[in-house]
N, C-alpha and C. Protein backbone atom coordinates (compact mmCIF):
# COMPACT_ATOMS: atom_id res chain seq x y z
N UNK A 1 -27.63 36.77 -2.53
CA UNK A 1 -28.86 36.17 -2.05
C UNK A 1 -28.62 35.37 -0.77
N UNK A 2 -27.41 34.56 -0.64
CA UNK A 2 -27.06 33.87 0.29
C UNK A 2 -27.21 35.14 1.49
N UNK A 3 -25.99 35.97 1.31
CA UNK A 3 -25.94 36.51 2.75
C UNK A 3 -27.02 37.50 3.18
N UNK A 4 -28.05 37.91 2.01
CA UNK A 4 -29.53 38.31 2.68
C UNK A 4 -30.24 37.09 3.20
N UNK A 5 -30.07 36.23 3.19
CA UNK A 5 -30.79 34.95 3.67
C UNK A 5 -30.25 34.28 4.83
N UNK A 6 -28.88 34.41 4.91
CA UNK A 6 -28.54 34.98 6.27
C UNK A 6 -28.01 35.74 7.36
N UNK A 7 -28.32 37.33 6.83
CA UNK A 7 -28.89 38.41 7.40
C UNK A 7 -30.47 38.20 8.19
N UNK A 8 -31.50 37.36 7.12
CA UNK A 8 -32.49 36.85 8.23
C UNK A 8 -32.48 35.36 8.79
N UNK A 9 -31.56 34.65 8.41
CA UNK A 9 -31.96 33.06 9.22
C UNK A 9 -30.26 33.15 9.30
N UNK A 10 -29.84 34.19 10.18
CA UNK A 10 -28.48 33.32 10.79
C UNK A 10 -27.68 32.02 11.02
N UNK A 11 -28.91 31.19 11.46
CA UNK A 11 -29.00 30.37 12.18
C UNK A 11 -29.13 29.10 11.00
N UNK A 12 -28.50 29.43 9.75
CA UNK A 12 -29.30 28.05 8.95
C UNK A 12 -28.43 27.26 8.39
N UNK A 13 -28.20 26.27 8.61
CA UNK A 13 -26.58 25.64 8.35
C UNK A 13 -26.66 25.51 6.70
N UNK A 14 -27.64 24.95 6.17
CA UNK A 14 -27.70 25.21 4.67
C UNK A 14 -26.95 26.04 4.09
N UNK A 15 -27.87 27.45 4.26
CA UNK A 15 -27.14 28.31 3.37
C UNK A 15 -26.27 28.70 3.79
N UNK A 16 -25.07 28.37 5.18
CA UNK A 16 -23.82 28.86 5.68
C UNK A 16 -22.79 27.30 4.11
N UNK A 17 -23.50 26.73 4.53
CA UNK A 17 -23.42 25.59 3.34
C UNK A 17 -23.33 25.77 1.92
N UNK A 18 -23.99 27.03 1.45
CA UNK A 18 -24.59 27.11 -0.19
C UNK A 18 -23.36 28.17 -0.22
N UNK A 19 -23.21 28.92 1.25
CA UNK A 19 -22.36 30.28 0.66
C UNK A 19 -21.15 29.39 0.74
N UNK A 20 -20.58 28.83 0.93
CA UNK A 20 -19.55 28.28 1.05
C UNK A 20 -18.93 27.83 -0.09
N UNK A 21 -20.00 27.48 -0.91
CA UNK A 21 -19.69 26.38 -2.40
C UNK A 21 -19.43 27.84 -2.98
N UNK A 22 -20.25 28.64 -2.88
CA UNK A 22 -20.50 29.83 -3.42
C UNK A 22 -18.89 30.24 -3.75
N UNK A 23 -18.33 30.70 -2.37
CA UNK A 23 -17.04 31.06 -2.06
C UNK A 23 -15.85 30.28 -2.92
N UNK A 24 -16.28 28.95 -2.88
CA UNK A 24 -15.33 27.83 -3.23
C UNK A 24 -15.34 28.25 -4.84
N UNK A 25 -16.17 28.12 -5.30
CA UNK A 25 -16.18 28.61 -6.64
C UNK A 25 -15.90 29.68 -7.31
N UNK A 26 -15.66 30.77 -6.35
CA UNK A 26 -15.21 32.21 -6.46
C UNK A 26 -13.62 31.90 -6.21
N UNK A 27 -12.82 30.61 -5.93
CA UNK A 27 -11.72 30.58 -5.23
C UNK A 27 -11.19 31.24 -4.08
N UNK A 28 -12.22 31.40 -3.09
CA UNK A 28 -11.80 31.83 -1.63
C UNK A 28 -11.76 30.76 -0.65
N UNK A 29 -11.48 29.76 -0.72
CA UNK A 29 -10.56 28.44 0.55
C UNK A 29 -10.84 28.79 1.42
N UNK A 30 -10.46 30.20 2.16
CA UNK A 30 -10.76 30.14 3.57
C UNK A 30 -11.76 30.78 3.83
N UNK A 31 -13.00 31.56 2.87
CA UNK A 31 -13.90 32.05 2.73
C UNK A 31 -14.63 30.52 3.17
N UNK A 32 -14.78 29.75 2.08
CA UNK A 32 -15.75 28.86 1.99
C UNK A 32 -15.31 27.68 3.70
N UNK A 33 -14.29 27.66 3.64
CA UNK A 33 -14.11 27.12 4.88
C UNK A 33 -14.68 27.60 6.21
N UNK A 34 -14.55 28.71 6.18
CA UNK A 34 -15.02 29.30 7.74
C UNK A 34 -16.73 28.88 7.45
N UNK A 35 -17.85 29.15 6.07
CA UNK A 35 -19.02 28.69 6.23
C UNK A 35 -19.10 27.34 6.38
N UNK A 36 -18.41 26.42 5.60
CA UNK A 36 -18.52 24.70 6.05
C UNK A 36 -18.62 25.11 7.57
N UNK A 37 -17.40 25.13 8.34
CA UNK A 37 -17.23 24.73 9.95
C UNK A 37 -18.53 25.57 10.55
N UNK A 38 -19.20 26.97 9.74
CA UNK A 38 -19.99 27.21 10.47
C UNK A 38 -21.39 26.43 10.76
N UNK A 39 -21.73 25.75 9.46
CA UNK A 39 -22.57 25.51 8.83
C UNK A 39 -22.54 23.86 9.82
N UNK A 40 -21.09 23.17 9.97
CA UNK A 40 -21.28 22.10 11.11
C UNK A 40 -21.27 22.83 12.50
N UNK A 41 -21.17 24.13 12.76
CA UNK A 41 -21.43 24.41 14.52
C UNK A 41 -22.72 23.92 14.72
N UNK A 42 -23.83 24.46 13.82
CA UNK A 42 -25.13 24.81 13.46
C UNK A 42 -25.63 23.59 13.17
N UNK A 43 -25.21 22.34 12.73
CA UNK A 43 -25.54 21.18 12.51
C UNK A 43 -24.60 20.21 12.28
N UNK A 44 -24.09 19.63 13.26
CA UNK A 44 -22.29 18.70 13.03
C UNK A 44 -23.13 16.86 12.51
N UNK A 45 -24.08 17.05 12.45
CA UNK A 45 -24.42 15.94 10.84
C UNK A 45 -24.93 15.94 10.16
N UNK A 46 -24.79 17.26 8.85
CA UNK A 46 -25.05 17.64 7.97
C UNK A 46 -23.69 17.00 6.60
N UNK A 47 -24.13 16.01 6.26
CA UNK A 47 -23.17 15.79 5.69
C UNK A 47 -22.40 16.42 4.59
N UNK A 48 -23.51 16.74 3.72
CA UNK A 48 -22.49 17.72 2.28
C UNK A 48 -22.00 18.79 3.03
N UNK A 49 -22.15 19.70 4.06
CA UNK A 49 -21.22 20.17 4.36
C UNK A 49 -20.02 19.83 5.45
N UNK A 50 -20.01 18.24 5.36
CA UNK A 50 -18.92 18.06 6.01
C UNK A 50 -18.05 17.11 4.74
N UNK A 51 -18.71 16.76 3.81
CA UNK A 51 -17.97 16.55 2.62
C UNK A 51 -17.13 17.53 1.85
N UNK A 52 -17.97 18.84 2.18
CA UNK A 52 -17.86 20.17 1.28
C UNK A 52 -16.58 20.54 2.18
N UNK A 53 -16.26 20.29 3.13
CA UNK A 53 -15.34 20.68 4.48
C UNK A 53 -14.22 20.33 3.38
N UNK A 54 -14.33 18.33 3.55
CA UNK A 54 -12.95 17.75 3.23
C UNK A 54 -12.31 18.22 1.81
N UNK A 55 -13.41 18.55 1.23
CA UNK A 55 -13.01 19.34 -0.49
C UNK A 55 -12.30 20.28 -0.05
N UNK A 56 -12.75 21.44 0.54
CA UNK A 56 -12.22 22.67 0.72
C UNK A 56 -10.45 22.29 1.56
N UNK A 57 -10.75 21.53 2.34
CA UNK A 57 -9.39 21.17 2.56
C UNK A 57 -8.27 20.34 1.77
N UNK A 58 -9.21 19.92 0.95
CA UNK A 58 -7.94 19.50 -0.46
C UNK A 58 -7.55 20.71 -1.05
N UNK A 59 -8.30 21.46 -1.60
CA UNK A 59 -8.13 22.59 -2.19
C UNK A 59 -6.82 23.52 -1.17
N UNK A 60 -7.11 23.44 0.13
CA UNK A 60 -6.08 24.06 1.25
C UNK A 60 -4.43 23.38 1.17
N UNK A 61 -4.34 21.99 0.79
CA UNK A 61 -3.25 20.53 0.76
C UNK A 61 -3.23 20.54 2.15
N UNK A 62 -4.35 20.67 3.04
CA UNK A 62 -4.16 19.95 4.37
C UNK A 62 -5.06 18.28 4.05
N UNK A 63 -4.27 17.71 3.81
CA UNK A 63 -4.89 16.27 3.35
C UNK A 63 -5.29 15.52 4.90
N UNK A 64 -4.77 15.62 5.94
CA UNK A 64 -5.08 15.01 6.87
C UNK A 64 -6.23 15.42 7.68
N UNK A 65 -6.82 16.56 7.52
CA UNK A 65 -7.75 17.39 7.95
C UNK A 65 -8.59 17.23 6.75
N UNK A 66 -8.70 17.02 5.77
CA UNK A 66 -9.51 16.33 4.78
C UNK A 66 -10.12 15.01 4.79
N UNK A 67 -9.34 14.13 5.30
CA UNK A 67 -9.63 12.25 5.79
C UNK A 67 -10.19 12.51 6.69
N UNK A 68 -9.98 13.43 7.63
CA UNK A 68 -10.84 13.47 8.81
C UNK A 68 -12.14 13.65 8.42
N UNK A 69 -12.44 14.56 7.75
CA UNK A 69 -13.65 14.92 6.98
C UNK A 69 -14.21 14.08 6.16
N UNK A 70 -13.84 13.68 5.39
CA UNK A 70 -14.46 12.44 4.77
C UNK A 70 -14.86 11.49 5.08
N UNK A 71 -13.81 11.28 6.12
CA UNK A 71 -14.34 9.42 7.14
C UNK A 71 -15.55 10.34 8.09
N UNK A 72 -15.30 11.15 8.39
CA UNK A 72 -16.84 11.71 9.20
C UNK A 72 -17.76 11.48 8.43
N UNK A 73 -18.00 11.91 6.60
CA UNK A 73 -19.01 12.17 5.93
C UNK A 73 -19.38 10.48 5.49
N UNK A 74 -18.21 9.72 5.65
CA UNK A 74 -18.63 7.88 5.45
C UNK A 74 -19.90 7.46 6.39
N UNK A 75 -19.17 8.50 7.42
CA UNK A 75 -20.12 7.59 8.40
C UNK A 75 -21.39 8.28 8.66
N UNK A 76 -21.65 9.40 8.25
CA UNK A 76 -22.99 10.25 7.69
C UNK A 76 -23.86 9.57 7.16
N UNK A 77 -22.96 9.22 5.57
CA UNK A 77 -23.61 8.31 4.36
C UNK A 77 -22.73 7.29 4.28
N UNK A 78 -22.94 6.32 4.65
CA UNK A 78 -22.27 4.98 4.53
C UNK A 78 -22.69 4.35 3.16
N UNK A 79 -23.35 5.24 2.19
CA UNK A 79 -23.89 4.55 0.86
C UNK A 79 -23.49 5.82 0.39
N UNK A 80 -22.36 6.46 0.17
CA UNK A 80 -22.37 7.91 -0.69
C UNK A 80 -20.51 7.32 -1.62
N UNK A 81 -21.08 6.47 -2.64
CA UNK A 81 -19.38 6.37 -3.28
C UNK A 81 -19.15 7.02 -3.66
N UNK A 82 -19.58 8.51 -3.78
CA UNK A 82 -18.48 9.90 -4.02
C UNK A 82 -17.72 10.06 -3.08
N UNK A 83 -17.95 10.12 -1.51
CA UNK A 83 -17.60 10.20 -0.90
C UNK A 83 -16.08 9.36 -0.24
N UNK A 84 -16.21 8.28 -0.52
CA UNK A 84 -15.49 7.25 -1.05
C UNK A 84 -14.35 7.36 -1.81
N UNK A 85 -14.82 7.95 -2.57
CA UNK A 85 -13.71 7.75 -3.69
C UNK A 85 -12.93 9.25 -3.51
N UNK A 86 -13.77 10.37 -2.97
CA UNK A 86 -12.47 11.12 -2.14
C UNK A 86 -11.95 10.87 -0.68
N UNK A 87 -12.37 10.35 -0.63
CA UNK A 87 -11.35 9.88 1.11
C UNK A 87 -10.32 8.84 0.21
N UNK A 88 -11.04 8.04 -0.37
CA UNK A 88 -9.42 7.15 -1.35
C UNK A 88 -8.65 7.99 -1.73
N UNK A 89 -8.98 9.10 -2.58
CA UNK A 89 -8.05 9.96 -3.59
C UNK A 89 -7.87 10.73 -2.31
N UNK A 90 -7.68 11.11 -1.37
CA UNK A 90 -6.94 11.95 0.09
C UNK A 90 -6.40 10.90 0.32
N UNK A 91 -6.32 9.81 0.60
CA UNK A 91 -5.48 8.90 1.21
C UNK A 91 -4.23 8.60 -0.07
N UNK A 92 -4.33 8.63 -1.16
CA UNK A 92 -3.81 7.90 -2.16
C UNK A 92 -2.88 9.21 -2.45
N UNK A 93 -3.10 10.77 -1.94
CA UNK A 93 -2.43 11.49 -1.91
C UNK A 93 -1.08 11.70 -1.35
N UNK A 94 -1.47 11.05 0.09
CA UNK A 94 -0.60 11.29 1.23
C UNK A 94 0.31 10.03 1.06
N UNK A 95 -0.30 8.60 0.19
CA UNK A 95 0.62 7.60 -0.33
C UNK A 95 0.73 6.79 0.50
N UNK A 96 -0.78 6.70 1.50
CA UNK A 96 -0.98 6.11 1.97
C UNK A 96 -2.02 4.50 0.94
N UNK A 97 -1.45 4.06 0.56
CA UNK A 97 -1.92 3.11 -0.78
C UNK A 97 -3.36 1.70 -0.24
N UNK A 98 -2.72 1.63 0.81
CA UNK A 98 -3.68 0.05 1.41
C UNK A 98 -5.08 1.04 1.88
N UNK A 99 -5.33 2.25 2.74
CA UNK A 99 -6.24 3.03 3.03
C UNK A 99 -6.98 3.28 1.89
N UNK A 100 -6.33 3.88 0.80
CA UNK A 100 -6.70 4.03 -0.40
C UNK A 100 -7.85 2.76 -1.19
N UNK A 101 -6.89 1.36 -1.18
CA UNK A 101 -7.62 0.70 -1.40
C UNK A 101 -8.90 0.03 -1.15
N UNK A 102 -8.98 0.27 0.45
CA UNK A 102 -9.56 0.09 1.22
C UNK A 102 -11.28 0.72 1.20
N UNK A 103 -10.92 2.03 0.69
CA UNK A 103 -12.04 3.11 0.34
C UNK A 103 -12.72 2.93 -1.03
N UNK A 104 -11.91 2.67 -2.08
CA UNK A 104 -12.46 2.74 -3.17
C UNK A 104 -13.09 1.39 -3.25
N UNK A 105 -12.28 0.14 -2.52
CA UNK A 105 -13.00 -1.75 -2.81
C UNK A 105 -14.58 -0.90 -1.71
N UNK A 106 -14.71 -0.36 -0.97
CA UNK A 106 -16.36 0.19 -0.56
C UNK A 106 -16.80 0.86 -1.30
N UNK A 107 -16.25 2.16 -2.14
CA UNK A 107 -17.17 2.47 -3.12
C UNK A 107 -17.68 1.04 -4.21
N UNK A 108 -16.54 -0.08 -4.72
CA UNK A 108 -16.75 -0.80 -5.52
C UNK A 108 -17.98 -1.96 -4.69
N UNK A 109 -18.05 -1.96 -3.82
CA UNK A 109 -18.70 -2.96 -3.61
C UNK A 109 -20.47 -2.12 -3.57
N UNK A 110 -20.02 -0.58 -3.08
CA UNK A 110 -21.48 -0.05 -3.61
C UNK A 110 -22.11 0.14 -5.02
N UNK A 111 -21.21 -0.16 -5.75
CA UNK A 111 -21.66 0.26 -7.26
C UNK A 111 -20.75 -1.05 -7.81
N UNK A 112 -21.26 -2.30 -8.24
CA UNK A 112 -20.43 -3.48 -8.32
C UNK A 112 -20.32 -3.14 -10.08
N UNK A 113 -21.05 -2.60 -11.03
CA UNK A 113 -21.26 -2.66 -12.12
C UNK A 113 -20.44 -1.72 -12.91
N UNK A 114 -19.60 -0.79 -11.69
CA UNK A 114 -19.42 0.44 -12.42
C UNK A 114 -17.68 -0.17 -12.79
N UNK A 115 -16.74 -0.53 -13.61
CA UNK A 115 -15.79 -0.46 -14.27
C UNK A 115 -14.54 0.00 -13.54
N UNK A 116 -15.12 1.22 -13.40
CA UNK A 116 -14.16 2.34 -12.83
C UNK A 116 -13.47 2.14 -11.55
N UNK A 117 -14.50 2.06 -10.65
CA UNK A 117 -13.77 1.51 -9.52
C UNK A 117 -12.87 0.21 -9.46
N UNK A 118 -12.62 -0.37 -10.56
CA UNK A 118 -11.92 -1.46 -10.49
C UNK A 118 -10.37 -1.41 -11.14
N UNK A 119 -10.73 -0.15 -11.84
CA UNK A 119 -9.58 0.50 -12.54
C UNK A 119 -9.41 1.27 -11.70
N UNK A 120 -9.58 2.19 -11.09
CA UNK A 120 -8.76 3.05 -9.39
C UNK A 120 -8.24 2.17 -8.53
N UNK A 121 -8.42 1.11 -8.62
CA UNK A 121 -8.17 0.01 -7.64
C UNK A 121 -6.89 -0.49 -8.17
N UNK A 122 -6.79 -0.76 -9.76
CA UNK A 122 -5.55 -1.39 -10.04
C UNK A 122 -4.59 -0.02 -10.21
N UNK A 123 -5.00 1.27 -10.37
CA UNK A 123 -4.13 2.25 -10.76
C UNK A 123 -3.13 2.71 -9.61
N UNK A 124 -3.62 1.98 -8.44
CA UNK A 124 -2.97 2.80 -6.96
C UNK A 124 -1.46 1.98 -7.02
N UNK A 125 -0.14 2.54 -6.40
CA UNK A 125 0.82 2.12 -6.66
C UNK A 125 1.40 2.12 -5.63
N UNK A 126 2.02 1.07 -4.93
CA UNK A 126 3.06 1.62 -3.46
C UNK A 126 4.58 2.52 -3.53
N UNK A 127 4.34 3.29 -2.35
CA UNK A 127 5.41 3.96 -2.79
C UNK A 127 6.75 3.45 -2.94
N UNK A 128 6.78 2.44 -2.37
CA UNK A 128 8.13 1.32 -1.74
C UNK A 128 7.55 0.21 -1.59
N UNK A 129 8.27 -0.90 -2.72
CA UNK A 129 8.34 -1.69 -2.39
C UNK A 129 8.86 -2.82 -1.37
N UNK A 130 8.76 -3.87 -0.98
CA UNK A 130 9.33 -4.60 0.16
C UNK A 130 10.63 -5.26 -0.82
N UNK A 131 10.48 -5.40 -2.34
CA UNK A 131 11.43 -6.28 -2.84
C UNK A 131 10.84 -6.13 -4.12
N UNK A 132 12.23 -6.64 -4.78
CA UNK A 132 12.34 -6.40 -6.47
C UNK A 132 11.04 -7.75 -6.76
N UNK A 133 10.99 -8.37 -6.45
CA UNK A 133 9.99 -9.20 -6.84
C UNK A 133 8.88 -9.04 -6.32
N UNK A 134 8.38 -8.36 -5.67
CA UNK A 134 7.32 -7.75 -5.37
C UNK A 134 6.79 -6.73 -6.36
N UNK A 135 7.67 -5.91 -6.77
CA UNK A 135 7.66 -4.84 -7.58
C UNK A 135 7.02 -5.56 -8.69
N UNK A 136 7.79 -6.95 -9.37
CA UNK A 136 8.09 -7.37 -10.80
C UNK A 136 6.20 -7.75 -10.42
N UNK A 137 5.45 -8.41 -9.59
CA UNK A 137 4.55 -9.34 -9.20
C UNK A 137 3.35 -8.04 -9.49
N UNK A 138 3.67 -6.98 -8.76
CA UNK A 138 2.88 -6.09 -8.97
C UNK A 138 2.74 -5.43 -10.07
N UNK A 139 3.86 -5.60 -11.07
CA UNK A 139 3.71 -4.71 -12.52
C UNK A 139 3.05 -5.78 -13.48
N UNK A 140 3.00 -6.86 -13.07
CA UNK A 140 2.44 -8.17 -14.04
C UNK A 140 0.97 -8.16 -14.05
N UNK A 141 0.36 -7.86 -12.82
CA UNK A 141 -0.83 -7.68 -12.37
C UNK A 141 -1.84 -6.18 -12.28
N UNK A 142 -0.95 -5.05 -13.10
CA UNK A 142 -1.49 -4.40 -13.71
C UNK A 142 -1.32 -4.27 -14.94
N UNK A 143 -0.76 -4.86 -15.54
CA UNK A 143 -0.29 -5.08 -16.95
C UNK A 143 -1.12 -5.85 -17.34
N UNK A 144 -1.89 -6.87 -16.59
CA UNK A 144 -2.68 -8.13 -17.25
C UNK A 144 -4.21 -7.19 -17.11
N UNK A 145 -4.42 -6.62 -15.79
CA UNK A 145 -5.40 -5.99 -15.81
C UNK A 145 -5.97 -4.48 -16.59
N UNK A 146 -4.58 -4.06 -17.22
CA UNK A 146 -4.95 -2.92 -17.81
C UNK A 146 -4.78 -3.71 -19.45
N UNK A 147 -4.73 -4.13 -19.67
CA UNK A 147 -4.69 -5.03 -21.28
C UNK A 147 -6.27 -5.72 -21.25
N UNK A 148 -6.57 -6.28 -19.91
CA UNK A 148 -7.91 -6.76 -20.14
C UNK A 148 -9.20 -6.09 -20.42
N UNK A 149 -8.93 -4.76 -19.77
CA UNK A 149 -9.47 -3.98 -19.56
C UNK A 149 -9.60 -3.05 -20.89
N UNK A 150 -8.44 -2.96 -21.84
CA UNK A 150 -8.34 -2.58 -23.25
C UNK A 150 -8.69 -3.56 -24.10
N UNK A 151 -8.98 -4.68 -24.23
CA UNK A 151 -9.25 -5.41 -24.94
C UNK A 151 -10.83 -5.55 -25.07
N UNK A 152 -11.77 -5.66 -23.52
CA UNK A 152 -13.04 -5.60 -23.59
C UNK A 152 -13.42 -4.58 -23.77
N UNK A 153 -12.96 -3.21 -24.41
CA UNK A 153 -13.70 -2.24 -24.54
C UNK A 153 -14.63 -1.53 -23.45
N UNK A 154 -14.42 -1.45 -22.79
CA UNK A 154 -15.09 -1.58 -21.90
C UNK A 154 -15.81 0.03 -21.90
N UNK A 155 -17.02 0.29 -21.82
CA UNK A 155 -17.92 1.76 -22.17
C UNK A 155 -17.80 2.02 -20.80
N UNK A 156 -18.12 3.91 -21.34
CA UNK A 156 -18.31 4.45 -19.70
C UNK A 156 -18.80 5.70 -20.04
N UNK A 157 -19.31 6.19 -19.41
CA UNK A 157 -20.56 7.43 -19.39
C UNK A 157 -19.49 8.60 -19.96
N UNK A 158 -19.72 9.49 -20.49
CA UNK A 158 -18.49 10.73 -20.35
C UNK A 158 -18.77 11.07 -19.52
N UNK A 159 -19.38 11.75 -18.97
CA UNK A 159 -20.03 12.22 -17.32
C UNK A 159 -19.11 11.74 -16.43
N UNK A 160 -19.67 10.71 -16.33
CA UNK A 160 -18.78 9.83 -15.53
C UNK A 160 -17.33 10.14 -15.49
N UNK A 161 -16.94 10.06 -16.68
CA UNK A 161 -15.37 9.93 -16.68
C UNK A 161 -15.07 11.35 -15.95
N UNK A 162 -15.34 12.50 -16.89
CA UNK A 162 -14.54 13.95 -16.23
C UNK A 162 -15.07 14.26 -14.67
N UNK A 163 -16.14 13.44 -14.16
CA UNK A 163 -16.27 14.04 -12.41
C UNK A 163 -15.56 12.79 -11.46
N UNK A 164 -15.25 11.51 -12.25
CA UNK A 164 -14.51 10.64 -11.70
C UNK A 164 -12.69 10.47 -11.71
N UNK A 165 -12.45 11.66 -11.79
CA UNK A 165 -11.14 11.21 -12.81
C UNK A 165 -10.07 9.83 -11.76
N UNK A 166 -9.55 9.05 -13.19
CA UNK A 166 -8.82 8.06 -12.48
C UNK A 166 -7.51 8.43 -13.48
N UNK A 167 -6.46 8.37 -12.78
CA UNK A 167 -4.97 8.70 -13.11
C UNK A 167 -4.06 7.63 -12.53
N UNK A 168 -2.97 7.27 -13.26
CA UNK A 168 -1.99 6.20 -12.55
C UNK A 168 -1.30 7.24 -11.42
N UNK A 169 -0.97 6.02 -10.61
CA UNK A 169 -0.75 6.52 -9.76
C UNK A 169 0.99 7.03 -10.41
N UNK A 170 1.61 8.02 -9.53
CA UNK A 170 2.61 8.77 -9.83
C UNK A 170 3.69 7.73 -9.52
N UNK A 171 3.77 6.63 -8.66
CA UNK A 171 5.05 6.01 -7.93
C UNK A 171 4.51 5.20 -9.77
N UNK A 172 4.40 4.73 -10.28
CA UNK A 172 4.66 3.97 -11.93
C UNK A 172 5.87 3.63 -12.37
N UNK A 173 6.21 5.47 -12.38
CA UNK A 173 7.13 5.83 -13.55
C UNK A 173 8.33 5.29 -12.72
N UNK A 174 8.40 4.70 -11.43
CA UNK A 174 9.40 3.87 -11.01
C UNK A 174 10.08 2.58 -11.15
N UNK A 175 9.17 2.07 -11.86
CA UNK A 175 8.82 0.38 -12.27
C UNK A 175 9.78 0.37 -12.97
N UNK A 176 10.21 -1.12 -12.77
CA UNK A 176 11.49 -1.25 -13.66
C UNK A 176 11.34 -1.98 -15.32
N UNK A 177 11.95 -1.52 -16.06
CA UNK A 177 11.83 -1.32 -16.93
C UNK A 177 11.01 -0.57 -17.93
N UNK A 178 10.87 -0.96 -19.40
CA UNK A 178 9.98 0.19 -20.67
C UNK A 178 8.80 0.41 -19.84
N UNK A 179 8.29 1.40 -19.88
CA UNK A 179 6.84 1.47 -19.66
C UNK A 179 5.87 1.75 -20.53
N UNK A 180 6.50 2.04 -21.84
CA UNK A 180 5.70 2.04 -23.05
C UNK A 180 4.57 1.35 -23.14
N UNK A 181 4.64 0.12 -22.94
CA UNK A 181 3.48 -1.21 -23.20
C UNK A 181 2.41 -0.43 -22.33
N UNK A 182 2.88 -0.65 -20.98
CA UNK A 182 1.82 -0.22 -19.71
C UNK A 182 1.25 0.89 -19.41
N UNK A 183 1.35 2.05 -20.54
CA UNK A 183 1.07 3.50 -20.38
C UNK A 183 0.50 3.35 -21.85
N UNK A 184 0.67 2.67 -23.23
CA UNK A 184 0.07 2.17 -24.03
C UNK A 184 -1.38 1.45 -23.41
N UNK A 185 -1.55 1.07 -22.68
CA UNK A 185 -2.39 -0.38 -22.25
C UNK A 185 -3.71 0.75 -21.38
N UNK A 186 -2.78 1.46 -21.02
CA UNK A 186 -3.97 2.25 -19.73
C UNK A 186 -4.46 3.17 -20.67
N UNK A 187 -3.69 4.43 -21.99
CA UNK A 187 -4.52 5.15 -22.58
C UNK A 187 -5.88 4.32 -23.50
N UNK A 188 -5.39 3.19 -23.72
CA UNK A 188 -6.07 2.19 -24.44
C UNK A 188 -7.64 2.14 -24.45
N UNK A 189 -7.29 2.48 -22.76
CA UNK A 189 -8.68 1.70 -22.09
C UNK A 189 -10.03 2.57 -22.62
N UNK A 190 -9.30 4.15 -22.84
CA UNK A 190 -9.64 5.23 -22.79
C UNK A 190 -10.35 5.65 -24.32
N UNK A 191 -9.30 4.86 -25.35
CA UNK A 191 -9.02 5.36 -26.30
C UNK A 191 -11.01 5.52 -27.48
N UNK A 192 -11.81 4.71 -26.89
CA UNK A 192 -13.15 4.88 -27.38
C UNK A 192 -13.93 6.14 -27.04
């Protein structure tokens, strides 16, 4: 239907847009990519398909050509915390951690009520520390925050959860010492 629709409206960044998701969902990356970029020749501030861009380029692991895309689509929708929270999770990829934070404390400050963002916020991890006591300062302060966070029970949409996913960050399993408690503490949060 897409490409009879544009067989007659060539010209329509939408559905260079719809075929794209189309593609993406068929698992063709560079299918759906060539309609995003077409779909911005045809309209370069159209935002879901310049969001739909930075997806397709996660899906590619060109992560830096993804941030590009995303910080374009910020500044599209400067109120879109999906958007947000993948330019964090592209930044938080590349381990770039303070960028990361940076993105998700704006999704949090757009949605102050929502939980979640406050838990992506404590889950991000540096890759290197400056010093063993830095390290120790930083494992205390997700340890207090992921226990608090298990203790208030804290509810959350299922919805929510499987299109938001929040994961510790991978640098963790570096921390010194058991991590039992602190991987106890985070399924915790979950465990309702």
């Amino acid at each position: 239907q897409y490409t009879e629709a544009l067989r007659r409206h060539p010209r329509s960044a939408e559905t260079h847009n719809n075929l794209g998701n189309v593609f993406r969902d068929l698992g063709d990356p560079l299918a759906a990519r060539a309609h995003y970029e077409q779909a911005l020749a045809l309209s370069p501030g159209l935002a879901e398909a310049t969001k739909n861009l930075g997806t397709v380029m996660v899906d590619l692991g060109d992560y830096e050509d993804a941030i590009g895309a995303y910080r374009d689509a910020a500044e599209l929708e400067p109120d879109s915390a999906d958007t947000l929270i993948n330019l964090g999770n592209a930044y938080k990829q590349q381990g770039w951690t303070a960028q990361a934070r940076a993105a998700y404390e704006r999704a949090a400050r757009l949605e102050p009520d929502n939980w979640l963002h406050r838990l992506r916020i404590s889950a991000l991890c540096p890759v290197v520390f400056g010093s063993r006591d830095e390290m120790r300062r930083y494992r205390r302060a997700v340890e207090d925050s992921w226990a608090a966070a298990r203790r208030n029970r804290l509810a959350a949409d299922d919805a929510l959860l499987t299109t938001r996913l929040i994961e510790p960050a991978f640098g963790l399993q570096f921390l010194d010492g058991n991590l039992r408690q602190l991987k106890e503490d985070y399924a915790g949060i979950f465990a309702d």
